[in-house]
N, C-alpha and C. Protein backbone atom coordinates (compact mmCIF):
# COMPACT_ATOMS: atom_id res chain seq x y z
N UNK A 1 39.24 -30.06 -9.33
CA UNK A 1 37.85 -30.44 -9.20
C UNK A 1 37.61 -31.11 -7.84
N UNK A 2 38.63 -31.99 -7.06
CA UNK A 2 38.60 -32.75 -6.16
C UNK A 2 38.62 -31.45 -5.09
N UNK A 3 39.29 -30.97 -5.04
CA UNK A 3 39.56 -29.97 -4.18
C UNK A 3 38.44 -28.82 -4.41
N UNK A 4 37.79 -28.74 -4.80
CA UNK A 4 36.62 -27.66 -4.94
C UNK A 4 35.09 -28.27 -4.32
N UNK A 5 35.12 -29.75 -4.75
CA UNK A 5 34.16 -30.24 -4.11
C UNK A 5 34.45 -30.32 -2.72
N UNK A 6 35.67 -30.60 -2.13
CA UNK A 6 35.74 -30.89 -0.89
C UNK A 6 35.18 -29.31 -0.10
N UNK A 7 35.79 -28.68 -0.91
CA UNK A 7 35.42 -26.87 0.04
C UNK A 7 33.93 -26.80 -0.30
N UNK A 8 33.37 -26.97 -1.41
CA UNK A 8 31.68 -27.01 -1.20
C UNK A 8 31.23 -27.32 -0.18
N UNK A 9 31.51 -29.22 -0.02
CA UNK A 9 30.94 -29.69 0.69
C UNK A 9 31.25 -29.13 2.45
N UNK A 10 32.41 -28.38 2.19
CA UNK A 10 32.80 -27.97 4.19
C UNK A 10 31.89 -26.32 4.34
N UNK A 11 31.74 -25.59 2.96
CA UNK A 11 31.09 -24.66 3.10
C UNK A 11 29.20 -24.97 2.85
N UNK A 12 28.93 -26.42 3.00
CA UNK A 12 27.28 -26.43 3.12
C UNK A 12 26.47 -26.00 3.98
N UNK A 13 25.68 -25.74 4.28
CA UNK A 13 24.77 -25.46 5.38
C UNK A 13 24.29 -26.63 6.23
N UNK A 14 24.68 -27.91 5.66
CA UNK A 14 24.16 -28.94 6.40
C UNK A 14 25.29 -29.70 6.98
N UNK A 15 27.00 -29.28 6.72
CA UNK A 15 28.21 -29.59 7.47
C UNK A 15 27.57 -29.36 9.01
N UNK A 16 28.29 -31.19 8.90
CA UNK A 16 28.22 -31.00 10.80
C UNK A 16 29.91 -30.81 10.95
N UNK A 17 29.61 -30.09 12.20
CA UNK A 17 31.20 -29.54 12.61
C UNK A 17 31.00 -30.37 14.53
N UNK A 18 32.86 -30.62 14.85
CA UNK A 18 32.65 -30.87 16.05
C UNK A 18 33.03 -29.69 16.89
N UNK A 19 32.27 -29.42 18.20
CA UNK A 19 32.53 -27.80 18.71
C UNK A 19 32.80 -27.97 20.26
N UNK A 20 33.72 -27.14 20.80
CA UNK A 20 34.39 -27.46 22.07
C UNK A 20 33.50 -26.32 23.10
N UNK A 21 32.67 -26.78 23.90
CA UNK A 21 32.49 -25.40 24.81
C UNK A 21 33.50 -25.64 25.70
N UNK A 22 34.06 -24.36 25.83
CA UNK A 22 34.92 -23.56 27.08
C UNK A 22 34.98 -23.30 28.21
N UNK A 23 35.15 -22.89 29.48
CA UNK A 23 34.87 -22.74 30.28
C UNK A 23 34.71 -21.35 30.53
N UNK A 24 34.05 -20.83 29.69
CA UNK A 24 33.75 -19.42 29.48
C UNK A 24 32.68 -19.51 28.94
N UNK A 25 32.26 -21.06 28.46
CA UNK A 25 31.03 -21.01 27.46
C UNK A 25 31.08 -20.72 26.03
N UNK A 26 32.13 -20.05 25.56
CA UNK A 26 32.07 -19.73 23.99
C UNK A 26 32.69 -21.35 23.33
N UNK A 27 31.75 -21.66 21.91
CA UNK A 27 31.71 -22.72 21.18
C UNK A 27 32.97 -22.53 19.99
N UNK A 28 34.31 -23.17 20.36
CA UNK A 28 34.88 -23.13 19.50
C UNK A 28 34.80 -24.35 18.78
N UNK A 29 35.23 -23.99 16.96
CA UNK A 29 35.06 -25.36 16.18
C UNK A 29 36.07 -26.09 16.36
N UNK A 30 36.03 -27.00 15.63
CA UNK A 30 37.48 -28.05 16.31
C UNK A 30 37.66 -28.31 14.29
N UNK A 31 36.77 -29.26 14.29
CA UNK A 31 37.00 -29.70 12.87
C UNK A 31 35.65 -30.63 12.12
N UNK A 32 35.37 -30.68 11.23
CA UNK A 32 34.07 -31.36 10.62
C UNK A 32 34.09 -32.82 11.61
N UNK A 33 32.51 -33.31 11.66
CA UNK A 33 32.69 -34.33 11.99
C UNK A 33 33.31 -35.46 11.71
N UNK A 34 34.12 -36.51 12.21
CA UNK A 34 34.86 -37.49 11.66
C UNK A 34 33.90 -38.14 10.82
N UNK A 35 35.38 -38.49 9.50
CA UNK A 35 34.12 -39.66 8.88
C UNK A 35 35.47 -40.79 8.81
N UNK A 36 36.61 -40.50 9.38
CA UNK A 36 37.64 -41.50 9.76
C UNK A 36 38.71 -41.40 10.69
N UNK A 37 39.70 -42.22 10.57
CA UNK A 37 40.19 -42.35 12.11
C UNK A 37 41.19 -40.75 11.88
N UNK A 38 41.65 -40.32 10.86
CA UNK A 38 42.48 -39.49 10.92
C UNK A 38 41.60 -38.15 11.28
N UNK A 39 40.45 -38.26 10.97
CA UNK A 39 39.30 -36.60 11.56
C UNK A 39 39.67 -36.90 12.98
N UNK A 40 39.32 -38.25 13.24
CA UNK A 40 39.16 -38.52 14.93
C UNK A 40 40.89 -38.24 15.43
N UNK A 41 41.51 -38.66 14.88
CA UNK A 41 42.84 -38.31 15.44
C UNK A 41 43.31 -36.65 15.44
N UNK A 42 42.64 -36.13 14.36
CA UNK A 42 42.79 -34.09 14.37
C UNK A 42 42.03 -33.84 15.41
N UNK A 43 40.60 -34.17 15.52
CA UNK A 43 39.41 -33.58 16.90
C UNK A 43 40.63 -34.26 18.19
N UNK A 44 41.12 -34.86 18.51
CA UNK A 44 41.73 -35.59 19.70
C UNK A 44 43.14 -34.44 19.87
N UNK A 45 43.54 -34.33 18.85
CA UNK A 45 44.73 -33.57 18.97
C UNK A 45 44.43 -32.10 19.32
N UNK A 46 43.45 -31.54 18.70
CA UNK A 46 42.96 -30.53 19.08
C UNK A 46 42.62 -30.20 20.36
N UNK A 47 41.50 -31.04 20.66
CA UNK A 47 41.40 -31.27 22.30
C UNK A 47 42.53 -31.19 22.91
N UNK A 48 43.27 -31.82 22.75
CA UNK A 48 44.68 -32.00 23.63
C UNK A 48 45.18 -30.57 23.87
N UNK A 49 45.52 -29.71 22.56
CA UNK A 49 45.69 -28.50 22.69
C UNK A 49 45.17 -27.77 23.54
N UNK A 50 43.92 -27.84 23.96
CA UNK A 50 43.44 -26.60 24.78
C UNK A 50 42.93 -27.38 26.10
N UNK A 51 42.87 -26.49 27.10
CA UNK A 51 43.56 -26.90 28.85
C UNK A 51 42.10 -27.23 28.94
N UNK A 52 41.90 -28.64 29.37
CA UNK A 52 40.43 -29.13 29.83
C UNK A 52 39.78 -29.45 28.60
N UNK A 53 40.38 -29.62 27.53
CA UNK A 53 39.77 -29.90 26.45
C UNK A 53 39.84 -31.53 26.39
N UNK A 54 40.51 -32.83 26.65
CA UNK A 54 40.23 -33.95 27.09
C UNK A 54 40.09 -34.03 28.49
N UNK A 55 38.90 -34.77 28.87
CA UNK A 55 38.81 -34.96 30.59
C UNK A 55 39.88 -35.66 31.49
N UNK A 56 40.98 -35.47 30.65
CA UNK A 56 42.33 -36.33 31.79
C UNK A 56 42.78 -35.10 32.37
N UNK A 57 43.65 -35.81 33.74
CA UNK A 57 44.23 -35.01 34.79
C UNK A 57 45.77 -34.71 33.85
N UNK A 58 45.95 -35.46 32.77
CA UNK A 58 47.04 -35.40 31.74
C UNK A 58 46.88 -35.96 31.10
N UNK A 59 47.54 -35.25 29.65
CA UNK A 59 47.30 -35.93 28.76
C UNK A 59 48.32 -35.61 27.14
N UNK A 60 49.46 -36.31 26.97
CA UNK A 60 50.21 -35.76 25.87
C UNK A 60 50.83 -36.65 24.82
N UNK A 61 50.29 -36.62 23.42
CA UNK A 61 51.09 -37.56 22.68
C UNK A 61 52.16 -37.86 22.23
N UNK A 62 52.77 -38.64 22.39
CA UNK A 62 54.56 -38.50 22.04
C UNK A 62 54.97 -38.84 20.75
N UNK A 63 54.19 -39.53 20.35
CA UNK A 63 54.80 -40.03 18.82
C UNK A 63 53.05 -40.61 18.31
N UNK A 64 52.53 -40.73 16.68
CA UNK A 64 51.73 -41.12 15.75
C UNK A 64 52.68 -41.93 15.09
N UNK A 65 52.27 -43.39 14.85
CA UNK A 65 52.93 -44.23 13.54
C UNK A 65 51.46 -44.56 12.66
N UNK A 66 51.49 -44.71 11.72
CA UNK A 66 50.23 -45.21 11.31
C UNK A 66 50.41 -46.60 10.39
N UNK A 67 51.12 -47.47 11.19
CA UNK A 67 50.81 -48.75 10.59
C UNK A 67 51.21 -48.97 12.14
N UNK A 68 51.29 -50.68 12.34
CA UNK A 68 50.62 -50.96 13.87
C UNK A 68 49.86 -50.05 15.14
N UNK A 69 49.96 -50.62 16.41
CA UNK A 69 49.60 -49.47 17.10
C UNK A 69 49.57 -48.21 16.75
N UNK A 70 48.53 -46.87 16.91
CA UNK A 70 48.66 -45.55 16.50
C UNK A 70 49.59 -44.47 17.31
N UNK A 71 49.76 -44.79 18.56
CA UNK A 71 49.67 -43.91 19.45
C UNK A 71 50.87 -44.03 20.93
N UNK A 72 51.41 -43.13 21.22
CA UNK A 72 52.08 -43.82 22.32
C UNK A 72 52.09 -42.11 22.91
N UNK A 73 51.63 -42.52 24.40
CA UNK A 73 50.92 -41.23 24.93
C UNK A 73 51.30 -41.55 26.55
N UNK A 74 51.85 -40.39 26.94
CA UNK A 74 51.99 -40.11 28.80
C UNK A 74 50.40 -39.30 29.21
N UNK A 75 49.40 -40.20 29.93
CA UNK A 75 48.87 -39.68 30.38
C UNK A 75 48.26 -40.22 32.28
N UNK A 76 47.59 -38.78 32.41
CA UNK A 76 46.72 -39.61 33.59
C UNK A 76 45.17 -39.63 33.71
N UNK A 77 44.22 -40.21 33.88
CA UNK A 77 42.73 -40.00 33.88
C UNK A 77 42.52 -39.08 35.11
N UNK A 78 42.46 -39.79 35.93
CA UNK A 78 42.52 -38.68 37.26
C UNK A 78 43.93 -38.37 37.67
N UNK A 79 43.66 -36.57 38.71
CA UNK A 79 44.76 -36.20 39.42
C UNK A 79 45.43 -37.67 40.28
N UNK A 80 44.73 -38.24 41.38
CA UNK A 80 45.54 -39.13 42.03
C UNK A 80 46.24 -40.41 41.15
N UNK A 81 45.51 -40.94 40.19
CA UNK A 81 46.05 -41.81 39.56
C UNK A 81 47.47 -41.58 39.16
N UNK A 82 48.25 -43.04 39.11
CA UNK A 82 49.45 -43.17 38.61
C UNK A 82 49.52 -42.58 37.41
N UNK A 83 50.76 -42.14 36.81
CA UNK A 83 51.06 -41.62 35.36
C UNK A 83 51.04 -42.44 34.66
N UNK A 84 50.79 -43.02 33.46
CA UNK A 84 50.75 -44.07 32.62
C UNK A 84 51.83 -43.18 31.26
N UNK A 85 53.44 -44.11 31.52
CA UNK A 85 53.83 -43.72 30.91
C UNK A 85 54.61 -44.09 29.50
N UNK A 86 54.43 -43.61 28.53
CA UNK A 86 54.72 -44.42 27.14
C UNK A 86 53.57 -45.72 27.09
N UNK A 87 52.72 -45.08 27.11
CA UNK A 87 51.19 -46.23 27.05
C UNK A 87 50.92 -46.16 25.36
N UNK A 88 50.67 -47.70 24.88
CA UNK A 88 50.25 -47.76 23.47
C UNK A 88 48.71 -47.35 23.34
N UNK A 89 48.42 -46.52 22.63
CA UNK A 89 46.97 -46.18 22.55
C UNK A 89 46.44 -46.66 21.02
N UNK A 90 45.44 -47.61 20.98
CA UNK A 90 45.30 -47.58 19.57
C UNK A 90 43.63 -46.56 19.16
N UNK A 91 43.93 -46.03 18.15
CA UNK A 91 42.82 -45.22 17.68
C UNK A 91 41.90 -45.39 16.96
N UNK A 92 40.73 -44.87 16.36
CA UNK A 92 39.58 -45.73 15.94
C UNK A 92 39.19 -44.47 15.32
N UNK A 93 38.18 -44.71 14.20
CA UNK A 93 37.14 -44.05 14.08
C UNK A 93 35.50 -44.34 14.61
N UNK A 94 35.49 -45.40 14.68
CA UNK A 94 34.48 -46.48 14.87
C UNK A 94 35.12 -47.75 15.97
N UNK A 95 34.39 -47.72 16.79
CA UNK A 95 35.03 -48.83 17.67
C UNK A 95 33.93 -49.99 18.16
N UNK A 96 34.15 -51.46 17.00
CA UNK A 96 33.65 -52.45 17.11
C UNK A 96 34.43 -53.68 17.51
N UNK A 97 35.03 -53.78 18.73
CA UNK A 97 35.15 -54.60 19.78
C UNK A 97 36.58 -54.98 20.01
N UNK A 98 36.59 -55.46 20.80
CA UNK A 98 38.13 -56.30 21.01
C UNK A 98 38.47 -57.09 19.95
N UNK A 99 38.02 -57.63 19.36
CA UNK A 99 38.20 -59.04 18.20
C UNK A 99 38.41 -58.03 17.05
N UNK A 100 38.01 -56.88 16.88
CA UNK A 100 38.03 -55.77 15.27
C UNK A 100 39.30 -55.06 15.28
N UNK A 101 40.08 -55.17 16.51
CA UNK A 101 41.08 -54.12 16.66
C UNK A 101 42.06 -53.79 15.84
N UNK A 102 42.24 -55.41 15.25
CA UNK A 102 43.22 -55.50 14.02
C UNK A 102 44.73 -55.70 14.45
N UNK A 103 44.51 -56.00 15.78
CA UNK A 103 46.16 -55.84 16.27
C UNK A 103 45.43 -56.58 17.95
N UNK A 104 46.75 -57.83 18.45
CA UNK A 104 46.23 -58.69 19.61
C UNK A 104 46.22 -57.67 20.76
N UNK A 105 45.06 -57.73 21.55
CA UNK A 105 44.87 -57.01 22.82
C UNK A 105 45.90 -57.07 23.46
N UNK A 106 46.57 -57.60 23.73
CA UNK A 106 47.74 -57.78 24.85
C UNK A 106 48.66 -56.81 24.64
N UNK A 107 49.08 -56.41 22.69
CA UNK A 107 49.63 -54.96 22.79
C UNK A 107 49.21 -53.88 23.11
N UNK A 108 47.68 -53.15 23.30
CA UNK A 108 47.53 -52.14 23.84
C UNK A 108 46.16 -52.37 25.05
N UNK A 109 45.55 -51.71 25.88
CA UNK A 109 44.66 -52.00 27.21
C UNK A 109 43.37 -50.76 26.16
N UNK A 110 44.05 -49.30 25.97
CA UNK A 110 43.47 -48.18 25.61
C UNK A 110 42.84 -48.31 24.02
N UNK A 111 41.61 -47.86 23.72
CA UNK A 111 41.14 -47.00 22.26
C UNK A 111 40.82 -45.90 22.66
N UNK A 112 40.94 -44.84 21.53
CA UNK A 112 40.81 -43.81 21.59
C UNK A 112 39.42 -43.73 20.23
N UNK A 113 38.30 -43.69 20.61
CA UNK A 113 37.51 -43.46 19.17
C UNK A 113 36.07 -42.14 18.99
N UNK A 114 36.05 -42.32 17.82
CA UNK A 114 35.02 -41.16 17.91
C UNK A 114 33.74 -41.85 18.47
N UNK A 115 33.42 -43.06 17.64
CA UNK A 115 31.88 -43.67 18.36
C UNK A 115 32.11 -44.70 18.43
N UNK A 116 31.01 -45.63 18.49
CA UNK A 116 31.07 -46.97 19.05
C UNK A 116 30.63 -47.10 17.09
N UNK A 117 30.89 -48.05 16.40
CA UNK A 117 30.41 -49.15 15.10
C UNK A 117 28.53 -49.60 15.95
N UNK A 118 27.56 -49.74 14.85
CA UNK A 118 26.40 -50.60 15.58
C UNK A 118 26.73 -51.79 15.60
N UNK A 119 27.35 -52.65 15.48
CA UNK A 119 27.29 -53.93 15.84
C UNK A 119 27.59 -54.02 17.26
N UNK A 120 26.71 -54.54 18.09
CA UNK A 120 26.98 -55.29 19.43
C UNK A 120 28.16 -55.61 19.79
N UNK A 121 28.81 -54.94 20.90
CA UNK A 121 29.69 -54.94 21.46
C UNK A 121 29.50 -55.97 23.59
N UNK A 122 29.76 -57.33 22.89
CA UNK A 122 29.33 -57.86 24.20
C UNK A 122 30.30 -57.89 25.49
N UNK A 123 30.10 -57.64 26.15
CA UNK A 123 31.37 -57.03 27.44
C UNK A 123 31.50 -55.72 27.47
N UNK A 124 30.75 -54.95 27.24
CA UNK A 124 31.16 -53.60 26.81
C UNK A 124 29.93 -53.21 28.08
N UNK A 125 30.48 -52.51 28.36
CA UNK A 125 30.10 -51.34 29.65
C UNK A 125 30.81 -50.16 30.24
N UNK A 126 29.62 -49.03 30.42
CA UNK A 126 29.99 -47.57 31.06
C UNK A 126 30.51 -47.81 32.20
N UNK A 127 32.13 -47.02 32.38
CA UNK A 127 32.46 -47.01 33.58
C UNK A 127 32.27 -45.85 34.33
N UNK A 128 31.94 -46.17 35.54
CA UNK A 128 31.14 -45.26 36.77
C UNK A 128 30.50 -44.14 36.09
N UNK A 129 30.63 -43.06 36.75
CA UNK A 129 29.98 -42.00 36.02
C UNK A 129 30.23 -40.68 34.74
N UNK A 130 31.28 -41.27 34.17
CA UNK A 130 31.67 -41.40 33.20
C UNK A 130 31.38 -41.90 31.54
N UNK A 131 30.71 -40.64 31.06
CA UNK A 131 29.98 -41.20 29.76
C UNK A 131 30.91 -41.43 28.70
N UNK A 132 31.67 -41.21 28.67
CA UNK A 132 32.61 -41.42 27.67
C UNK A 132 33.56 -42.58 27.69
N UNK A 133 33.73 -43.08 28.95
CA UNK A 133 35.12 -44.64 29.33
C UNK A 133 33.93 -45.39 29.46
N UNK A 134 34.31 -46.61 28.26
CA UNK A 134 33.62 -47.72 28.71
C UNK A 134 34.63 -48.63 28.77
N UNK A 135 34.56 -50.34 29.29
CA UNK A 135 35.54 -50.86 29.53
C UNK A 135 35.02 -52.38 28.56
N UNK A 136 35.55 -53.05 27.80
CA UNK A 136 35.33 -54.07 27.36
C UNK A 136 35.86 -55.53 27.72
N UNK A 137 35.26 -56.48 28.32
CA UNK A 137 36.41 -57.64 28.65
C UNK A 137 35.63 -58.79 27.81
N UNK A 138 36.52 -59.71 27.74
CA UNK A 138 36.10 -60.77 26.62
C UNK A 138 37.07 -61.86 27.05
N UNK A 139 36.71 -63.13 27.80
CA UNK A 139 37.70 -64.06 28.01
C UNK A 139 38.58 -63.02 29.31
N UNK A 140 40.06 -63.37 28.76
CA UNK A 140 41.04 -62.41 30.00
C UNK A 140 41.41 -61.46 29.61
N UNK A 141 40.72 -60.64 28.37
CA UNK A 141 41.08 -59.61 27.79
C UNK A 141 40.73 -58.37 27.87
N UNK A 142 40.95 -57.43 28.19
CA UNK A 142 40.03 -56.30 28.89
C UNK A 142 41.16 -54.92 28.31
N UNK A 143 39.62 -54.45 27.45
CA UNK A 143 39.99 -52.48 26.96
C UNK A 143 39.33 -51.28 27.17
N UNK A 144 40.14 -50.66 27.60
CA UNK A 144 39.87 -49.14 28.29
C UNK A 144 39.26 -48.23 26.66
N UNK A 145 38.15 -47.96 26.62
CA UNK A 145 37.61 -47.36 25.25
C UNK A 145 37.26 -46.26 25.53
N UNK A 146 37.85 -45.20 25.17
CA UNK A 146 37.45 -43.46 24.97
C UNK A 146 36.55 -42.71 24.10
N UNK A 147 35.62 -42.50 24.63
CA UNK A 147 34.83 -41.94 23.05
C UNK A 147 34.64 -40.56 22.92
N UNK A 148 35.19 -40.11 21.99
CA UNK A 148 35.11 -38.63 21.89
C UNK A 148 34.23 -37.81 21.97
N UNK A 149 33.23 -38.69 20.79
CA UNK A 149 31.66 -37.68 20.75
C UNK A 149 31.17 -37.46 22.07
N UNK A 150 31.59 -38.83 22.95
CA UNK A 150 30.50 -38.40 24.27
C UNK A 150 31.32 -38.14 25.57
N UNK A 151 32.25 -36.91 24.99
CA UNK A 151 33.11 -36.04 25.82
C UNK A 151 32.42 -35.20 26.64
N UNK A 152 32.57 -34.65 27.78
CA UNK A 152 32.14 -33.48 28.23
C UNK A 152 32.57 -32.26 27.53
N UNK A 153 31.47 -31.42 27.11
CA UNK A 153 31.81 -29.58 26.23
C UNK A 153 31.77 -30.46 24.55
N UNK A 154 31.69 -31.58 24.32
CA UNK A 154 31.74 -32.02 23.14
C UNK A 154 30.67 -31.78 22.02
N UNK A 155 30.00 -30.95 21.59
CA UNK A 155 28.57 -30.74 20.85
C UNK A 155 29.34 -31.13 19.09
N UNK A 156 28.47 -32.02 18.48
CA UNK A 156 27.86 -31.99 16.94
C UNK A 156 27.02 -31.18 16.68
N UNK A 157 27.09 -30.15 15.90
CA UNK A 157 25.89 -29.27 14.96
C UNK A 157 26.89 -28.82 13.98
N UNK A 158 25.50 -28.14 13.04
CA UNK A 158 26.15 -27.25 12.18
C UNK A 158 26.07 -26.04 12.70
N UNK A 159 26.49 -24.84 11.71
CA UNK A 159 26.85 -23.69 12.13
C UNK A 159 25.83 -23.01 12.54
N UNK A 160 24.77 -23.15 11.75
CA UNK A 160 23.58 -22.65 11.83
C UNK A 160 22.87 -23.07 12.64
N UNK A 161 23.07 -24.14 12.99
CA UNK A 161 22.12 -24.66 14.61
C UNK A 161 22.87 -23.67 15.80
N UNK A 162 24.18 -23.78 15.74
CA UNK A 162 25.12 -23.06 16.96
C UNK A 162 25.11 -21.75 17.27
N UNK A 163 24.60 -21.19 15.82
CA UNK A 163 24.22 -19.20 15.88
C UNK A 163 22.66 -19.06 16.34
N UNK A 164 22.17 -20.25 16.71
CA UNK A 164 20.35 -20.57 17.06
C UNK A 164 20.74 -19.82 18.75
């Protein structure tokens, strides 16, 4: 029964799906929209899979634990930038602030999340021209925040909006 509702609900007409444009332009699906950190961790992994699918100059995960930190990842944001290597990344579905992280800033700099939580995030600002890195500091504490939804090629719809 559990498992029948779940396929209803992915075969509705009103499923939002997350969809990758290409550099060819064709909309591939990735996976329903997150409704937790593990959707957000499949859409991230996915991305990773395909070349230009996260906006880093690199980008590869080495290991998932899912109790402390999530993530421990060799990447680079830009080509010139240094390699950042065996970097702790912690992951989110929702990302409400430095103080919510659930684990002391000093172990990781990076989140990786699908959106921002609405509660006010104070220190929180877009870095340069870059819609997706914002940077949060609080006291001497300062985090590098990734947001998926507002990736470049990143579209939310359903299927039926996307065949429009």
């Amino acid at each position: 029964v559990v498992l029948t509702k779940r396929q209803r609900k992915l075969q509705s007409h009103d499923q939002l799906w997350v969809w990758f444009q290409s550099r060819d332009g064709r909309l591939i699906r990735l996976h329903r929209k997150p409704e937790n950190e593990t959707d957000t961790l499949a859409v991230m992994w996915k991305l990773e899979m395909i070349e230009g699918g996260l906006p880093f100059a690199e980008f590869g995960t080495l290991e998932h634990s899912p109790s402390g930190t999530d993530l421990i990842c060799n990447f680079k944001e830009d080509k010139d930038d240094a390699e950042r290597l065996f970097a702790i990344i912690e992951a989110k579905y929702l990302y409400y602030g430095i103080d919510k992280l659930g684990h002391h800033p000093g172990q990781t700099q990076h989140v990786i999340c699908w959106d921002f939580g609405k509660e006010k995030r104070e220190g929180t600002e877009q870095s340069g021209n870059k819609p997706w890195k914002f940077i949060q500091r609080k006291g001497d504490q300062m985090v590098i925040i990734y947001v998926l939804s507002r990736m470049p090629q990143i579209k939310v719809a359903t299927e039926r909006e996307i065949r429009r």
